[in-house]
N, C-alpha and C. Protein backbone atom coordinates (compact mmCIF):
# COMPACT_ATOMS: atom_id res chain seq x y z
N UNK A 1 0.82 -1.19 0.00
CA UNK A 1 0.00 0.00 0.00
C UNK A 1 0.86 1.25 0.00
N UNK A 2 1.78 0.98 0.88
CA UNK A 2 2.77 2.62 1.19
C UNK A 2 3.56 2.75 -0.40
N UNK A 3 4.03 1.72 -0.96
CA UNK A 3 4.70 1.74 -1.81
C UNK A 3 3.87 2.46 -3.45
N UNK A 4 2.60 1.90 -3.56
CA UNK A 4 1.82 3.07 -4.56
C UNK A 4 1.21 4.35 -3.73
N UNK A 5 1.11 4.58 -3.25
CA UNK A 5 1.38 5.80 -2.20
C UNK A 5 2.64 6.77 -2.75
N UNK A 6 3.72 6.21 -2.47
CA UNK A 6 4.88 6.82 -2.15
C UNK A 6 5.03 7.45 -3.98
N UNK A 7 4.54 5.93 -4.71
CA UNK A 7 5.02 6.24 -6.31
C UNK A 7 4.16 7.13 -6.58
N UNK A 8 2.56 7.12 -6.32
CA UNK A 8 1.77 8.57 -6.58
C UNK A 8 2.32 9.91 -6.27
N UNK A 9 2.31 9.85 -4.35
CA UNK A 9 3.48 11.20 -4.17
C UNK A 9 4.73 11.52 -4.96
N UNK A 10 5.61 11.06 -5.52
CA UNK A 10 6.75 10.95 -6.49
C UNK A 10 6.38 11.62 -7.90
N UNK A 11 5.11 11.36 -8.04
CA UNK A 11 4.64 11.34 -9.61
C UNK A 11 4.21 13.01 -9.16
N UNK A 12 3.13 13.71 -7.80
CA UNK A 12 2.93 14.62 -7.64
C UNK A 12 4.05 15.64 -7.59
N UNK A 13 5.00 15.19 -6.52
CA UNK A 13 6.28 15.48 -6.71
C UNK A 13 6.67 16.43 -8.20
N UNK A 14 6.91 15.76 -9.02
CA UNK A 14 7.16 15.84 -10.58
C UNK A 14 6.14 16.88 -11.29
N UNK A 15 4.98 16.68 -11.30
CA UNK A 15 4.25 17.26 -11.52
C UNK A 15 4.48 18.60 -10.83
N UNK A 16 3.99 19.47 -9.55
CA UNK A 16 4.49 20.22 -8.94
C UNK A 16 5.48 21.35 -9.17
N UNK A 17 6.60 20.49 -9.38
CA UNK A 17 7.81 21.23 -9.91
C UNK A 17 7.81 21.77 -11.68
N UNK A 18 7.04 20.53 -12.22
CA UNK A 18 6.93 21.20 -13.84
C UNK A 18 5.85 22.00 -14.01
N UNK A 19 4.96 22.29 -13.32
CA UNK A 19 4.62 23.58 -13.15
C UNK A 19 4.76 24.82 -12.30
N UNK A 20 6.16 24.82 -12.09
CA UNK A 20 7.24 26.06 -11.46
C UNK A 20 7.74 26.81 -12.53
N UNK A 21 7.83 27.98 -12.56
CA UNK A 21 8.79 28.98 -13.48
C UNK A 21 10.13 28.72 -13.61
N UNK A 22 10.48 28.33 -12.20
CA UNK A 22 12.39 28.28 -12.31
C UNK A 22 12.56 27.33 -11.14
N UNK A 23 13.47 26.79 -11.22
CA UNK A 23 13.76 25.38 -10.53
C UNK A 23 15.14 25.43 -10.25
N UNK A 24 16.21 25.68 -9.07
CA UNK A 24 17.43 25.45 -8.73
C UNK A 24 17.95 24.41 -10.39
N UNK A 25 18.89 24.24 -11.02
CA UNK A 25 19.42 23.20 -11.41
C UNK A 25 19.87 22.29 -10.57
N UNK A 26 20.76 22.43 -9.92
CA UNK A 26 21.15 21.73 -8.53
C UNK A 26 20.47 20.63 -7.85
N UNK A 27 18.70 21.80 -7.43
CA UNK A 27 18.05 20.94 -6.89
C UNK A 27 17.56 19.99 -7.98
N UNK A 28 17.24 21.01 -9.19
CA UNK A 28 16.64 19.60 -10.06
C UNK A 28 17.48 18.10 -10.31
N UNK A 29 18.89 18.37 -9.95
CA UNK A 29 19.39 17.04 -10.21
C UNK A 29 19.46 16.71 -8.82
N UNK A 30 19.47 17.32 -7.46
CA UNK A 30 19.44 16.42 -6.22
C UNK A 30 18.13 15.34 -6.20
N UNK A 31 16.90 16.07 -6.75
CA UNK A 31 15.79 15.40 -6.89
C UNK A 31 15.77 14.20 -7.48
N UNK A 32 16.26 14.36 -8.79
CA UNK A 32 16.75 13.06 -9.89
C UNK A 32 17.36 12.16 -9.01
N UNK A 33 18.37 12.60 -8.23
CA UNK A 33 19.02 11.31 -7.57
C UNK A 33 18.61 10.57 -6.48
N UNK A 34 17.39 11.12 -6.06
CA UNK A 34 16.49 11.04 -5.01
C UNK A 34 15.54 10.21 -5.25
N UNK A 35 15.31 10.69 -6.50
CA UNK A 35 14.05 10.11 -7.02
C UNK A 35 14.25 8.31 -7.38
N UNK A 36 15.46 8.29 -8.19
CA UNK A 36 16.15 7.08 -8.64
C UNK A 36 16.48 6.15 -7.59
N UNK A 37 16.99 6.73 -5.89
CA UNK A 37 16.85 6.50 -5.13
C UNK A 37 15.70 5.75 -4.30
N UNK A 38 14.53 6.41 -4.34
CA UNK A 38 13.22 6.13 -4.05
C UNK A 38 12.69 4.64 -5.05
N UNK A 39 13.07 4.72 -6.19
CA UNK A 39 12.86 3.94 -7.20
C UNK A 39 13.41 2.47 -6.86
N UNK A 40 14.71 2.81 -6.44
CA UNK A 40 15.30 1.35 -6.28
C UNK A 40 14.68 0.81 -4.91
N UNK A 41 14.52 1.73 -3.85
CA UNK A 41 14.01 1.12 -2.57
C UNK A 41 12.63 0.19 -2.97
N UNK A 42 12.01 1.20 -3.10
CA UNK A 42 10.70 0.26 -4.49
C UNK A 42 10.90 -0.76 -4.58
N UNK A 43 11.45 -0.65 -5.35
CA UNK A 43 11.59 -2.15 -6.26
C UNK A 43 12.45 -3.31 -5.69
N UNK A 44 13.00 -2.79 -4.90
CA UNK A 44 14.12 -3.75 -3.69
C UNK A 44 13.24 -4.49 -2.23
N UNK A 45 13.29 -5.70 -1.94
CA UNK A 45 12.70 -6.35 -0.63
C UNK A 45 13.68 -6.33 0.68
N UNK A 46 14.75 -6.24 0.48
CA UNK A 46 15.73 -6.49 0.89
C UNK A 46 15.78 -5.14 1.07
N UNK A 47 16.75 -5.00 3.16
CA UNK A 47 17.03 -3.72 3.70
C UNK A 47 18.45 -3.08 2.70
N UNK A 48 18.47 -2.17 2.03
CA UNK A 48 19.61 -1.38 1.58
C UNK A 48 20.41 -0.68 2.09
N UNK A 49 21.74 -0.10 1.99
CA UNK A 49 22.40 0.40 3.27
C UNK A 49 21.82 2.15 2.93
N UNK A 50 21.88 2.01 1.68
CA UNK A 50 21.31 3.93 1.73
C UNK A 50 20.10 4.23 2.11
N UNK A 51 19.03 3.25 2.57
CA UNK A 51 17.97 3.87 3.38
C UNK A 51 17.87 5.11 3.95
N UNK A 52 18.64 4.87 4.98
CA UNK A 52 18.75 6.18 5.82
C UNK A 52 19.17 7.27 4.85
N UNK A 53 20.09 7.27 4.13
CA UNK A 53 21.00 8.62 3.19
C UNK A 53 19.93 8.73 2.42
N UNK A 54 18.63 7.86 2.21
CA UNK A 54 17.79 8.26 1.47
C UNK A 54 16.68 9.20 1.81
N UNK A 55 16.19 9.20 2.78
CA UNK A 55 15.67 9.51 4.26
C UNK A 55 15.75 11.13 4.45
N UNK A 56 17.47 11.26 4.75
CA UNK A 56 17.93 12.08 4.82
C UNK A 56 18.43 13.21 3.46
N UNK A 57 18.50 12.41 2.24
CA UNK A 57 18.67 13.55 1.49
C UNK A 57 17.17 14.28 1.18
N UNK A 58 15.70 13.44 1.32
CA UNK A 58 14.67 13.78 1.18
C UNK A 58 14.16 15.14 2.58
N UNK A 59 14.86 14.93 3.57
CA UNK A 59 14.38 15.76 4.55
C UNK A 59 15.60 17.11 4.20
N UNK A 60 16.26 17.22 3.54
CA UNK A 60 17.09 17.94 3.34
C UNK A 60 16.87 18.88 2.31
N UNK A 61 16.32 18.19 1.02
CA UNK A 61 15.80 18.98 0.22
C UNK A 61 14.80 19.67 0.35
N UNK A 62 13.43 19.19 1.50
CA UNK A 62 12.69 19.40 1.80
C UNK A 62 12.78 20.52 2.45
N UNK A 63 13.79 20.87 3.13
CA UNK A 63 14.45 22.55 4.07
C UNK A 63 15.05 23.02 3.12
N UNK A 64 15.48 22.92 2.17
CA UNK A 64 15.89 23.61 0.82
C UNK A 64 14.86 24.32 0.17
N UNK A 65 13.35 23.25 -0.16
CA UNK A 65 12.32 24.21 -1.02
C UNK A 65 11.70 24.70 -0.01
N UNK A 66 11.82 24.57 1.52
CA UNK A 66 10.60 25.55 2.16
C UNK A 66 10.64 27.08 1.71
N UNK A 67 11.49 27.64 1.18
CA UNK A 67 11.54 29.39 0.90
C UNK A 67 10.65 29.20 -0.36
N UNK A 68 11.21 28.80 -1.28
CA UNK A 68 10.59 29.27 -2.74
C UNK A 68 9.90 28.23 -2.98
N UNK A 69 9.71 27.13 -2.71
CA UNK A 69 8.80 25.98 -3.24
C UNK A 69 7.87 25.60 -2.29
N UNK A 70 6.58 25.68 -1.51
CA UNK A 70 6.36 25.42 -0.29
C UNK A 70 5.58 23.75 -0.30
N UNK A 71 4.79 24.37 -1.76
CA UNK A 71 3.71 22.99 -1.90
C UNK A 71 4.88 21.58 -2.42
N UNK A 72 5.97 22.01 -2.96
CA UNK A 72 7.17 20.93 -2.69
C UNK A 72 7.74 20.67 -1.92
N UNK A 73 7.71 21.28 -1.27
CA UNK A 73 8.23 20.79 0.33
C UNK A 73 7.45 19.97 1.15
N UNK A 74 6.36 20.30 1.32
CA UNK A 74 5.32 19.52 1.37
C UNK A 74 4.98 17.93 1.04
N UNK A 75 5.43 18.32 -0.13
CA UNK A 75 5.61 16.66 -1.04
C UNK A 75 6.57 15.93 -0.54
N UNK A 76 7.86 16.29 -0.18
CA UNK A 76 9.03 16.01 0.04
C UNK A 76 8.92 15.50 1.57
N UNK A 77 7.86 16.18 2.16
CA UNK A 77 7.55 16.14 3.96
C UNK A 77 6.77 14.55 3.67
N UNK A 78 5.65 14.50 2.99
CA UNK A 78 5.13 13.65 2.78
C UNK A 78 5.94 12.08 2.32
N UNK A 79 6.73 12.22 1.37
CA UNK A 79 7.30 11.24 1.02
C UNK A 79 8.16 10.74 2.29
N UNK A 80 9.19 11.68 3.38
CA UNK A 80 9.60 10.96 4.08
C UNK A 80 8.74 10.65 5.10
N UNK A 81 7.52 11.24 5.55
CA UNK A 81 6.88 10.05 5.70
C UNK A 81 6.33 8.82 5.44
N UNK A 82 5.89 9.11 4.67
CA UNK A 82 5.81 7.36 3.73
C UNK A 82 7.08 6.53 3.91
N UNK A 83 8.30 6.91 3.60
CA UNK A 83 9.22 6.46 4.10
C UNK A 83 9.76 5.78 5.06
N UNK A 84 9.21 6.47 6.60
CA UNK A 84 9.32 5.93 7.51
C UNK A 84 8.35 5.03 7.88
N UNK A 85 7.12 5.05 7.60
CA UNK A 85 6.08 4.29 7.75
C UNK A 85 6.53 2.42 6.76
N UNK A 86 7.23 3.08 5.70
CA UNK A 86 7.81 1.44 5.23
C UNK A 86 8.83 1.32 5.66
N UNK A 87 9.35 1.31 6.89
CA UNK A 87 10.49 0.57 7.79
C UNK A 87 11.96 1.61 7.42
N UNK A 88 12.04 3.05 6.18
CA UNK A 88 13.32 3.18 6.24
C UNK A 88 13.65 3.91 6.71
């Protein structure tokens, strides 16, 4: 259940941001790696060691868009919850 959850939030995520005017580059590729991140946990049964670094780069970015992005931050708040709610 958490896991199409998490891929809906991901997809809102995306959405969200492509309807923004201007987007950090930076962040747009921290996201990418985040995202790819999120992707493999997905698709993985087995505990991974970047859980946590995953965790944590999501709560990080998430204090990054609170100034200029809020309803992404939001998303980003959301996903690490979902996160923690599936064991990472």
């Amino acid at each position: 259940m958490e896991r199409e959850q998490l891929k809906q939030t991901l997809r809102s995520l995306h959405e969200e941001l492509e309807s923004q005017d201007a987007v950090d580059p930076e962040l747009t590729e921290l996201l990418g790696t985040l995202d790819q991140d999120i992707h493999h946990l997905i698709n993985q049964s087995a505990e991974a060691p970047q859980m946590g670094s995953t965790v944590d780069a999501a709560e990080s970015l998430a204090a990054r868009f609170a100034a200029t992005h809020p309803r992404a931050e939001a998303i980003l708040q959301e996903i690490v919850a979902l996160l923690g709610r599936m064991g990472v």
